[in-house]
Protein backbone atom coordinates (compact mmCIF):
# COMPACT_ATOMS: atom_id res chain seq x y z
CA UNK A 1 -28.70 -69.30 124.18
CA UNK A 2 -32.08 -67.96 124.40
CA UNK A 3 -35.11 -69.29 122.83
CA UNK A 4 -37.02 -68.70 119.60
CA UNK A 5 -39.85 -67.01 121.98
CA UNK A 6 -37.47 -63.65 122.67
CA UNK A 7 -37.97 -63.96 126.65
CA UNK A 8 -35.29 -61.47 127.54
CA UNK A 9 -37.34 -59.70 129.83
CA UNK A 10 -39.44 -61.73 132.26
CA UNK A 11 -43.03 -62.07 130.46
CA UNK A 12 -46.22 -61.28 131.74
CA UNK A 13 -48.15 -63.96 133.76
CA UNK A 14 -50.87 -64.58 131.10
CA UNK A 15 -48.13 -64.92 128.22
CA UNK A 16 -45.98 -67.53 130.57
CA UNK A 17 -49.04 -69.67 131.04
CA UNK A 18 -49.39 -69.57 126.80
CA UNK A 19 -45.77 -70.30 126.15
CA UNK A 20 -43.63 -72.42 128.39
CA UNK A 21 -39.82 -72.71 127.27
CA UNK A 22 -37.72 -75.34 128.87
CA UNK A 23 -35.25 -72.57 129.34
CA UNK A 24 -34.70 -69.03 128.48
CA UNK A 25 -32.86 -66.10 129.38
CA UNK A 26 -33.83 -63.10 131.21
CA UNK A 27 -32.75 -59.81 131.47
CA UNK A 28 -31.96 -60.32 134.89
CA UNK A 29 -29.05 -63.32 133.97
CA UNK A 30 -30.89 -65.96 135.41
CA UNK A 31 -32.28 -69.34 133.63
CA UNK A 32 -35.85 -70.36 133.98
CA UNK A 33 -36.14 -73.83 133.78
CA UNK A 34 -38.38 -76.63 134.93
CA UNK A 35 -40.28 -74.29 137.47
CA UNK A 36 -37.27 -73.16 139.35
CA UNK A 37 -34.48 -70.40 138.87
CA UNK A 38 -30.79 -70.52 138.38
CA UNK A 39 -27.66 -68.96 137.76
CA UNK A 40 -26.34 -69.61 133.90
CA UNK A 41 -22.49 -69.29 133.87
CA UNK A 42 -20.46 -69.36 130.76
CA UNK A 43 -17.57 -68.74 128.94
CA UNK A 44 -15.90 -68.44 125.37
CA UNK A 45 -12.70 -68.17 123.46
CA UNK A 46 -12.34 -66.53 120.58
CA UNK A 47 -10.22 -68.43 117.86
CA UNK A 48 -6.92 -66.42 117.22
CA UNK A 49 -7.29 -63.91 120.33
CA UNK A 50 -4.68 -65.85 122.36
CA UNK A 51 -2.12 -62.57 122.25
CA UNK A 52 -4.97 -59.90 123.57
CA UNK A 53 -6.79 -62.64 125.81
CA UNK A 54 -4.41 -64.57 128.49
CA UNK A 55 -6.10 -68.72 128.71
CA UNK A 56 -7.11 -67.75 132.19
CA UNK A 57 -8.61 -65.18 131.40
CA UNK A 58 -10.94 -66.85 128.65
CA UNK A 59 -11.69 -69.75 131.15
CA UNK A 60 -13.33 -67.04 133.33
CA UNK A 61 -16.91 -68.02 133.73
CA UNK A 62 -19.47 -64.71 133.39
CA UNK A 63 -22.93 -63.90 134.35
CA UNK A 64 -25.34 -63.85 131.90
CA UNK A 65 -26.65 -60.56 132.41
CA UNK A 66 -25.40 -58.40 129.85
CA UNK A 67 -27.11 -56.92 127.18
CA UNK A 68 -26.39 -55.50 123.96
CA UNK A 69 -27.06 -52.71 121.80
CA UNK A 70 -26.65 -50.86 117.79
CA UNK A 71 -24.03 -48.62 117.93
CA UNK A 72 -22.97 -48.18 113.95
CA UNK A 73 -24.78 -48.92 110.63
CA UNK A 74 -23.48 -48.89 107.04
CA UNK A 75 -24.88 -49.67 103.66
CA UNK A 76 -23.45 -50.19 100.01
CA UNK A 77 -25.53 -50.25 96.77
CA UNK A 78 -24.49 -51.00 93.25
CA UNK A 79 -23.54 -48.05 90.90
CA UNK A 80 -25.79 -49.66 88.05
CA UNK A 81 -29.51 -48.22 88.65
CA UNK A 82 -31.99 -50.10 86.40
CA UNK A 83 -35.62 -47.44 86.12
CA UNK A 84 -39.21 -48.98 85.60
CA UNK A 85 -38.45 -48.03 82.15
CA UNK A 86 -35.49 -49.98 81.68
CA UNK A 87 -37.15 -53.14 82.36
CA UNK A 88 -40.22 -51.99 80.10
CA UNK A 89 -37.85 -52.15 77.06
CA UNK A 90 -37.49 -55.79 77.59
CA UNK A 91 -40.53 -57.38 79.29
CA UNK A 92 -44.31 -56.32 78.84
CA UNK A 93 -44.83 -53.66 81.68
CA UNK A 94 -44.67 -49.81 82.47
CA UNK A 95 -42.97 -47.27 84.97
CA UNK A 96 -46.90 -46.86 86.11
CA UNK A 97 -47.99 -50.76 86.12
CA UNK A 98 -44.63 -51.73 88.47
CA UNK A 99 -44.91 -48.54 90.76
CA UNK A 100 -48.79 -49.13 91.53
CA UNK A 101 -48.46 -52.20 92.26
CA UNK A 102 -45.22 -52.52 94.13
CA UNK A 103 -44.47 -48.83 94.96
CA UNK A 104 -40.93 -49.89 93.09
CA UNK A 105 -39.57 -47.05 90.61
CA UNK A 106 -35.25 -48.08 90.31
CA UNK A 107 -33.06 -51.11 92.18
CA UNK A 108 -29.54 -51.32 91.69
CA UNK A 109 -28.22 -54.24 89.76
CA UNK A 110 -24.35 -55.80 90.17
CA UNK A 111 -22.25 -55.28 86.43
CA UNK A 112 -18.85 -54.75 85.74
CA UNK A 113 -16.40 -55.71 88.65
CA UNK A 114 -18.49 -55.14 91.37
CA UNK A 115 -19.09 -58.07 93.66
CA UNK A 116 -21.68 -58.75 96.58
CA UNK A 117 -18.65 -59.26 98.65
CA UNK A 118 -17.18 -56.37 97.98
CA UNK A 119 -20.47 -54.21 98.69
CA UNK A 120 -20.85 -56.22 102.25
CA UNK A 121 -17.25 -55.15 103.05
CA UNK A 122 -18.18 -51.81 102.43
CA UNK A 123 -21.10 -51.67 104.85
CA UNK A 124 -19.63 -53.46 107.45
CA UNK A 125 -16.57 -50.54 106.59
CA UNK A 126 -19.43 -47.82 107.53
CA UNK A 127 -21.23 -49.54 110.06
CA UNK A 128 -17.38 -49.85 112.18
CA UNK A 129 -16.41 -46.50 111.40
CA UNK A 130 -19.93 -45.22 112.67
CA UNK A 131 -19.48 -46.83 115.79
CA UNK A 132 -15.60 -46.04 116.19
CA UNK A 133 -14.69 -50.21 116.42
CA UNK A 134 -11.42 -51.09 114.81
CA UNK A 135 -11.73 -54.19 112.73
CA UNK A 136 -9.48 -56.02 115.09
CA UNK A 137 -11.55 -55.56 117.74
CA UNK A 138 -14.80 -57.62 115.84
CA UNK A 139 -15.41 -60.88 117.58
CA UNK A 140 -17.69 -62.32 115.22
CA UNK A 141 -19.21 -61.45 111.46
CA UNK A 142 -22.33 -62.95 110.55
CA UNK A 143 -23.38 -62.85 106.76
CA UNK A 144 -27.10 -62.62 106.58
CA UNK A 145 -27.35 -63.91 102.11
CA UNK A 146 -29.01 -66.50 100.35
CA UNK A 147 -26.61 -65.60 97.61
CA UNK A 148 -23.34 -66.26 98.43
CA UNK A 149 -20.51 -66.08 96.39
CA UNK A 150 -19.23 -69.20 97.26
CA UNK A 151 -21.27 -72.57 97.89
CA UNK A 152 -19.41 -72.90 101.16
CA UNK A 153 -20.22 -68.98 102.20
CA UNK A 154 -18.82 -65.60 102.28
CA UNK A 155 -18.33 -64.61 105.65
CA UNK A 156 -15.06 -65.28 106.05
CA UNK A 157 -13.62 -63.54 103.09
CA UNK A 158 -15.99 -60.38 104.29
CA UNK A 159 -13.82 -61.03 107.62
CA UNK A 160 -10.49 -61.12 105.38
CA UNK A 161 -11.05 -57.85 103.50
CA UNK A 162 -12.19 -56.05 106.17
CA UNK A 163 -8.63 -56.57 107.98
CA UNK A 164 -9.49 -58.70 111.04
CA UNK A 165 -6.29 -59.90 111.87
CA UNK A 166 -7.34 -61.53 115.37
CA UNK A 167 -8.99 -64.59 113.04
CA UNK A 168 -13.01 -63.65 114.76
CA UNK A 169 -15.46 -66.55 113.85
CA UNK A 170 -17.53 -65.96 110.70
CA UNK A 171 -20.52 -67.96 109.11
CA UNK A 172 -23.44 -67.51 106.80
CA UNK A 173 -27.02 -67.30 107.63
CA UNK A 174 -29.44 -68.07 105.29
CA UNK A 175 -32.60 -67.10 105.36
CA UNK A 176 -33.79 -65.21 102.57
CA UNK A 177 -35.39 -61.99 103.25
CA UNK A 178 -36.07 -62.87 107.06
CA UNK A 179 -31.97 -63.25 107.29
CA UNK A 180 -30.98 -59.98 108.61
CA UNK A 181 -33.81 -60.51 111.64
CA UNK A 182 -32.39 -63.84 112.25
CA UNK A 183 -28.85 -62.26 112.29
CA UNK A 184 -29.44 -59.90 114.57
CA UNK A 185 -31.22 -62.25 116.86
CA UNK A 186 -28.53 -64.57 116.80
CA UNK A 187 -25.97 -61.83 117.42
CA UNK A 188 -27.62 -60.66 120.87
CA UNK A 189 -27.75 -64.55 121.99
CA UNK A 190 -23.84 -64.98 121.43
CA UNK A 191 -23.70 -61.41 123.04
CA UNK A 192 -25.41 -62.48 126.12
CA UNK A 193 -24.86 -66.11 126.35
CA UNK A 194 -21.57 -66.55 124.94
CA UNK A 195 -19.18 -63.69 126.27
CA UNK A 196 -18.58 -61.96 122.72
CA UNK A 197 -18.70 -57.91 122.65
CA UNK A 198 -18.32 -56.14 119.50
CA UNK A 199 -20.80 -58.64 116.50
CA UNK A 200 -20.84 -57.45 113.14
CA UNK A 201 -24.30 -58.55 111.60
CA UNK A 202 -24.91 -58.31 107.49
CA UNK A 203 -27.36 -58.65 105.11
CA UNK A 204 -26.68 -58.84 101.48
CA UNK A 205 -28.13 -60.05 98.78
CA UNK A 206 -27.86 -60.21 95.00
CA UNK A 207 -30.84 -61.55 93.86
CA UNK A 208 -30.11 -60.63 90.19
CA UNK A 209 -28.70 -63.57 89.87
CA UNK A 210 -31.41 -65.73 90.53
CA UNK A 211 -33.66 -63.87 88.63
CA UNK A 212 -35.58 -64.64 85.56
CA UNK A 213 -35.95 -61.20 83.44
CA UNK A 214 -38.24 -62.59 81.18
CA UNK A 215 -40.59 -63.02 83.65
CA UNK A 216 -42.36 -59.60 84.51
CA UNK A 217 -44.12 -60.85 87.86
CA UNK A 218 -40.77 -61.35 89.58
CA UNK A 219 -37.86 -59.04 87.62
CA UNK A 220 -39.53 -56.24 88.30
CA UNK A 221 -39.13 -56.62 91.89
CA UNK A 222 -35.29 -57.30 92.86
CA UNK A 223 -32.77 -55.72 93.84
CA UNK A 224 -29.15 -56.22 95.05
CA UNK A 225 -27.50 -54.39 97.75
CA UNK A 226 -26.07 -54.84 101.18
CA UNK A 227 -26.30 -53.23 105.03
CA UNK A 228 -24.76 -54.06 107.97
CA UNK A 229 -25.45 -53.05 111.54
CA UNK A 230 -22.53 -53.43 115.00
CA UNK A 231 -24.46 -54.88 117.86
CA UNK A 232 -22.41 -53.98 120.89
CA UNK A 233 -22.24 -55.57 124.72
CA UNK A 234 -23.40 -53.45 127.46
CA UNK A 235 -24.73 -52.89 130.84
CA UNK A 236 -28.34 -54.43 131.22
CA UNK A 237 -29.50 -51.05 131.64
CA UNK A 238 -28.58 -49.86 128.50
CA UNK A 239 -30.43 -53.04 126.40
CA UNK A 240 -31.35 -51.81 123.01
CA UNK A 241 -33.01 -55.83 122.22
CA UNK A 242 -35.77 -55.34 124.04
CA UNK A 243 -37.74 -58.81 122.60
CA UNK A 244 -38.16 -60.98 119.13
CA UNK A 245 -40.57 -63.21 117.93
CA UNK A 246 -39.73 -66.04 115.23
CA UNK A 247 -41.25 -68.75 113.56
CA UNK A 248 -40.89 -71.09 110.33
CA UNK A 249 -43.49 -72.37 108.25
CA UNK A 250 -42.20 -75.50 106.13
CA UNK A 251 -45.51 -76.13 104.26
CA UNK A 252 -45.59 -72.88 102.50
CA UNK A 253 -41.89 -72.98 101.07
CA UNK A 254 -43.51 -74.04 97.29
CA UNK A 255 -44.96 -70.44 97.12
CA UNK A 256 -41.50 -68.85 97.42
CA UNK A 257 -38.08 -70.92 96.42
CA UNK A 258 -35.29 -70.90 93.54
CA UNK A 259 -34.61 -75.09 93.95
CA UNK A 260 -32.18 -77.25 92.56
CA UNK A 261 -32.35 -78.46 89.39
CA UNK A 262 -29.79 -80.92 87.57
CA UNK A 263 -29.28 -81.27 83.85
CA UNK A 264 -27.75 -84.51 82.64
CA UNK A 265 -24.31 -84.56 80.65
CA UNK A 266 -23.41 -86.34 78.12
CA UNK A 267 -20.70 -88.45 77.98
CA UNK A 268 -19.33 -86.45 81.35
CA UNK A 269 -16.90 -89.55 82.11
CA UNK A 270 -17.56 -91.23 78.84
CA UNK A 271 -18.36 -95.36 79.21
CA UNK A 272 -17.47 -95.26 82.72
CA UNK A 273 -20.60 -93.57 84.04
CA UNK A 274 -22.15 -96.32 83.96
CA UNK A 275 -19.61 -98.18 86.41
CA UNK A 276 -20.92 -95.30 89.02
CA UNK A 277 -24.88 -96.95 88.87
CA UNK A 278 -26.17 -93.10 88.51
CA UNK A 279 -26.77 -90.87 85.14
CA UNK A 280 -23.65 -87.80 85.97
CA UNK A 281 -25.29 -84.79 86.45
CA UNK A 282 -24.61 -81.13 86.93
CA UNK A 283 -26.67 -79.42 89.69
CA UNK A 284 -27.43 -75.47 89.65
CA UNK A 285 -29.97 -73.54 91.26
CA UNK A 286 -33.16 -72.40 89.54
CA UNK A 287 -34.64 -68.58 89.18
CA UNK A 288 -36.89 -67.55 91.77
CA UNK A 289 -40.37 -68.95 91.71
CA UNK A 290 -43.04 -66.93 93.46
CA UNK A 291 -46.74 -67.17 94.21
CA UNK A 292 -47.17 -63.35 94.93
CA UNK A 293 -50.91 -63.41 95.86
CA UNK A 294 -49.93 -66.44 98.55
CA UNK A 295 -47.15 -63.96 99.82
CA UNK A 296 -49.10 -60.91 99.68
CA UNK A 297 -51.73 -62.82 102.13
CA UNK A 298 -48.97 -64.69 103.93
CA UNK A 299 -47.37 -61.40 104.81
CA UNK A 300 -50.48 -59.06 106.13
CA UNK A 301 -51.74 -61.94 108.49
CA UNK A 302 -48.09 -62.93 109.91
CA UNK A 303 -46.33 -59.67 110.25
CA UNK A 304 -48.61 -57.81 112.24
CA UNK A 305 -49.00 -60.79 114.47
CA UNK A 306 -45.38 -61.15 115.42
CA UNK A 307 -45.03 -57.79 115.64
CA UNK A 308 -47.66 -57.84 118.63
CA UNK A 309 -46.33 -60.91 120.12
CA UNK A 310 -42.54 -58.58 120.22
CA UNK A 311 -44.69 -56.05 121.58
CA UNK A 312 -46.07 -57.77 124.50
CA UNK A 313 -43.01 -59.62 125.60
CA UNK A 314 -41.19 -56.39 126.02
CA UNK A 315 -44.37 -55.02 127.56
CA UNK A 316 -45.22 -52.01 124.80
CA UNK A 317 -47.81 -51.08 123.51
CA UNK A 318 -48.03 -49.64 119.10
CA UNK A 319 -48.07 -46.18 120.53
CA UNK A 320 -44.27 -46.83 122.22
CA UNK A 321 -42.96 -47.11 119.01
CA UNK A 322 -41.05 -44.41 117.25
CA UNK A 323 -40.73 -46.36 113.77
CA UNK A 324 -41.81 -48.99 112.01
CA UNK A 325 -39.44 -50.86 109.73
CA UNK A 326 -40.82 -53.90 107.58
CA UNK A 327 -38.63 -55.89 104.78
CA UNK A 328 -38.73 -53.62 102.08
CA UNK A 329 -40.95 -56.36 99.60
CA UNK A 330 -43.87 -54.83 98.01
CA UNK A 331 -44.95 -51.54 99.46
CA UNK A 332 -48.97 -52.34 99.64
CA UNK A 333 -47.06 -55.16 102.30
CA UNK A 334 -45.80 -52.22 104.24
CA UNK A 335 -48.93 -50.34 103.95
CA UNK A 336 -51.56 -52.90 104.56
CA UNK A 337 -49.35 -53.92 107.92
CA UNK A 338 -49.12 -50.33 109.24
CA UNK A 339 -52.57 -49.99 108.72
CA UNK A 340 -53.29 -52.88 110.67
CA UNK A 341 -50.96 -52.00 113.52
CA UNK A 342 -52.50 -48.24 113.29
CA UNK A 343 -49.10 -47.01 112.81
CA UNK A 344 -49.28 -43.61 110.96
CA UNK A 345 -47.75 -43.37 107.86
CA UNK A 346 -45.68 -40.90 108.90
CA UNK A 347 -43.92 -43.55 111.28
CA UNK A 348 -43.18 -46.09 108.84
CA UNK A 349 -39.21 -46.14 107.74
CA UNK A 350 -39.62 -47.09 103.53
CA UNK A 351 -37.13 -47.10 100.47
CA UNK A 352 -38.61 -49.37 98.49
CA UNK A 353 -38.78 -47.17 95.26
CA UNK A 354 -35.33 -46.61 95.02
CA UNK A 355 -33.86 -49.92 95.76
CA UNK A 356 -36.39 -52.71 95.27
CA UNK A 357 -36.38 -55.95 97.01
CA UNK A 358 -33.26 -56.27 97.81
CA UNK A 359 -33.87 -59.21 100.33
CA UNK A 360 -31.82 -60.04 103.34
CA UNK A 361 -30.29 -56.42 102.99
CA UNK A 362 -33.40 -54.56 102.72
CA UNK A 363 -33.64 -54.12 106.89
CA UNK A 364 -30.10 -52.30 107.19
CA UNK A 365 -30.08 -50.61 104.19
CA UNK A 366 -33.85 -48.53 105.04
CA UNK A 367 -32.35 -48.22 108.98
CA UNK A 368 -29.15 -46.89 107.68
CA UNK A 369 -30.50 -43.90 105.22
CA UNK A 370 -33.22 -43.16 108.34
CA UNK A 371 -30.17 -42.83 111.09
CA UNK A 372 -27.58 -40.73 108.70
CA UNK A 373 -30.71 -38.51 107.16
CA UNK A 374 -31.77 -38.18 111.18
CA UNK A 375 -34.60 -39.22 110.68
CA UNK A 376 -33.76 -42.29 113.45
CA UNK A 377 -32.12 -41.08 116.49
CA UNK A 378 -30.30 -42.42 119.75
CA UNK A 379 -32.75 -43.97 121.82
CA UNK A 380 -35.89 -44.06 119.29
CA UNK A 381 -37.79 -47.53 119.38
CA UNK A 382 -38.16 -49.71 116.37
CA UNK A 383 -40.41 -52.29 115.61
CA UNK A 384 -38.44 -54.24 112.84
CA UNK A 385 -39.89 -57.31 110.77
CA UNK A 386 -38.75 -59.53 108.17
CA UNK A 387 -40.64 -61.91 106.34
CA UNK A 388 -39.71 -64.29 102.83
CA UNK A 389 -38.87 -67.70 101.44
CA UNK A 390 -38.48 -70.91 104.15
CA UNK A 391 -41.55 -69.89 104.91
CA UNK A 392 -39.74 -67.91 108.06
CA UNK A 393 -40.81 -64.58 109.69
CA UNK A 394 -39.35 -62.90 112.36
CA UNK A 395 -39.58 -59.37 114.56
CA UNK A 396 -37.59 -57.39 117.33
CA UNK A 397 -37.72 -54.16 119.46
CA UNK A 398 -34.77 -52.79 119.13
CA UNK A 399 -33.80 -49.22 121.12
CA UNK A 400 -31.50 -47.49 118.46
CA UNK A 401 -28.04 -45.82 119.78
């Protein structure tokens, strides 16, 4: 696998003197480790592909030279659309107080039957039929949420109703609002390192759930939706990961969590509790606590930062760039970044007032309305970033199409 630093391509001289990985992968399918060069062979089996795949066949070692690229993109959005004006009619706030400060006017909201599964299967849906991939030919789904719909995760039932009947691997990734650029980072590492071809990477979050609506600093925010991109092998030529950049930050997690919190029961297994030698408790998770001015400032220094670091790895400079494309948080975030990066405004890929926060989705679901409006096209350059709650951050250079 490659290494948080995004060496894909080999780095300049004065950035390998800076940052030194013990090994990493480049573009050219050979490992750099301890000083000295060498050939990286691998191979994989995928669980379940035993009728497609002969077992010689999957024991065949490969070169790691490939490299991988988007080919489809799909998003899904609860029918429910809750206005600035909604929310005034229960907390203290106005259309004009939310949408100055966060650029946010509407964000969907699940009700009814809908389900955050069910709007991730619906994504993923668009983002195979985009690229013309039949579900049976996925070989892995990962599920970019922090809000699962099951404790143990949803990927796999996102695998079962979208009709993958050759049993691909599928697990969560959690990560907040940084998931999605952790996804797709991961995806191009099992692409290149571990033999797999067609990856189905989602974010979706519903962070309705989590979310305190008497408290107008954070409801006014959220949103819940879900987007899904196909990250595809191909020749090293055609690369459309040209670099990342990610990092973690521990000591800031208390200005941006939902913990666990446990409330005692009574009389839960009646005089025998106290057999056990603990007080019985049930656990749950809390609403979403949030320092915004710590995130705001957390945000403008970080982003633009890893941004540049992406940059220079995949030796570009801001003015290669076709688009910039940010987690949709706050949009003074957005703004204050592409002002720092002197991207024009004009260049910068936003939603935000129609959809909120909507997390770990927020990535996909801005690239997807900007590729089927044609506003993104085949072979464009993005600078994407995502940023939230860990603290983790992350960028790539992605080559669209």
């Amino acid at each position: 696998m490659a290494n948080a630093s995004g060496l894909f391509t080999p780095s300049v001289p004065s950035l390998r003197r800076k940052v030194q990985p013990s090994i990493g992968i480049y573009r050219s399918g050979f490992c750099f480790s301890e000083g000295t060069f060498r050939k990286v062979l691998c191979s994989s089996t995928i669980a379940g592909s035993e009728k497609s795949v002969s077992s010689s066949e999957s024991r065949v070692p490969r070169l790691v030279s490939r490299g991988c690229k988007l080919v489809g993109c799909g998003s899904a959005a609860p029918s429910l659309r809750v206005s600035n004006d909604d929310l005034a009619k229960i907390v203290e706030t106005s259309d004009e107080w939310i949408s100055v400060r966060t650029g946010i006017r509407n964000r969907r909201i699940l009700s009814g039957k809908e389900s955050l599964t069910g709007l991730a299967v619906e994504a993923a849906s668009r983002a195979l039929q985009m690229a013309e991939v039949d579900p049976d030919e996925v070989d892995l789904v990962l599920m970019c949420t922090s809000t699962p719909e099951d404790l143990f995760g949803g990927a796999p039932q996102v695998q079962k109703a979208l009709g993958c009947k050759n049993n691909p691997l599928a697990y969560d990734i959690t990560a907040a609002c940084s998931g999605f650029m952790l996804g797709l980072i991961s995806a191009s590492c099992h692409i290149r390192g571990g033999g797999f071809r067609n990856v189905l990477v989602i974010g979706a979050d519903a962070l309705s759930r989590f979310t305190d609506w008497t408290d107008r600093g954070t409801c006014i925010l959220f949103g819940d939706a879900a987007g899904a991109v196909l990250l595809q092998a191909c020749d090293i030529e055609e690369d459309g990961l040209l670099s990342f950049d990610m990092h973690s930050d521990g000591e800031g997690g208390r200005h941006l969590n939902a913990g666990i919190k446990g409330n005692v029961t009574d009389n839960m297994l009646g005089s025998n509790g106290s057999v056990l030698g603990f007080t019985p408790q049930r656990f749950a998770y809390s609403c979403i606590h949030m320092n915004g001015k710590e995130v705001f400032r957390f945000a403008v220094r970080v982003v633009p930062q890893t941004i540049e670091s992406a940059l220079q790895k995949a030796g570009l400079t801001v003015s290669n760039i076709d688009w910039l494309l940010l987690h949709q948080a706050n949009q003074r975030i957005i703004d204050a970044v592409a002002t720092r990066l002197e991207v024009p405004s004009e260049r910068v890929i936003s939603n935000l007032e129609n959809y909120g926060n909507t997390s770990a989705a927020s990535i996909p679901l801005a690239l997807d309305e900007a590729v089927r409006s044609g506003k993104v096209k085949s072979g464009h350059t993005i600078a994407a970033a995502g940023f939230g709650a860990g603290l983790t951050w992350g960028s790539a250079i992605i080559r669209w199409g």
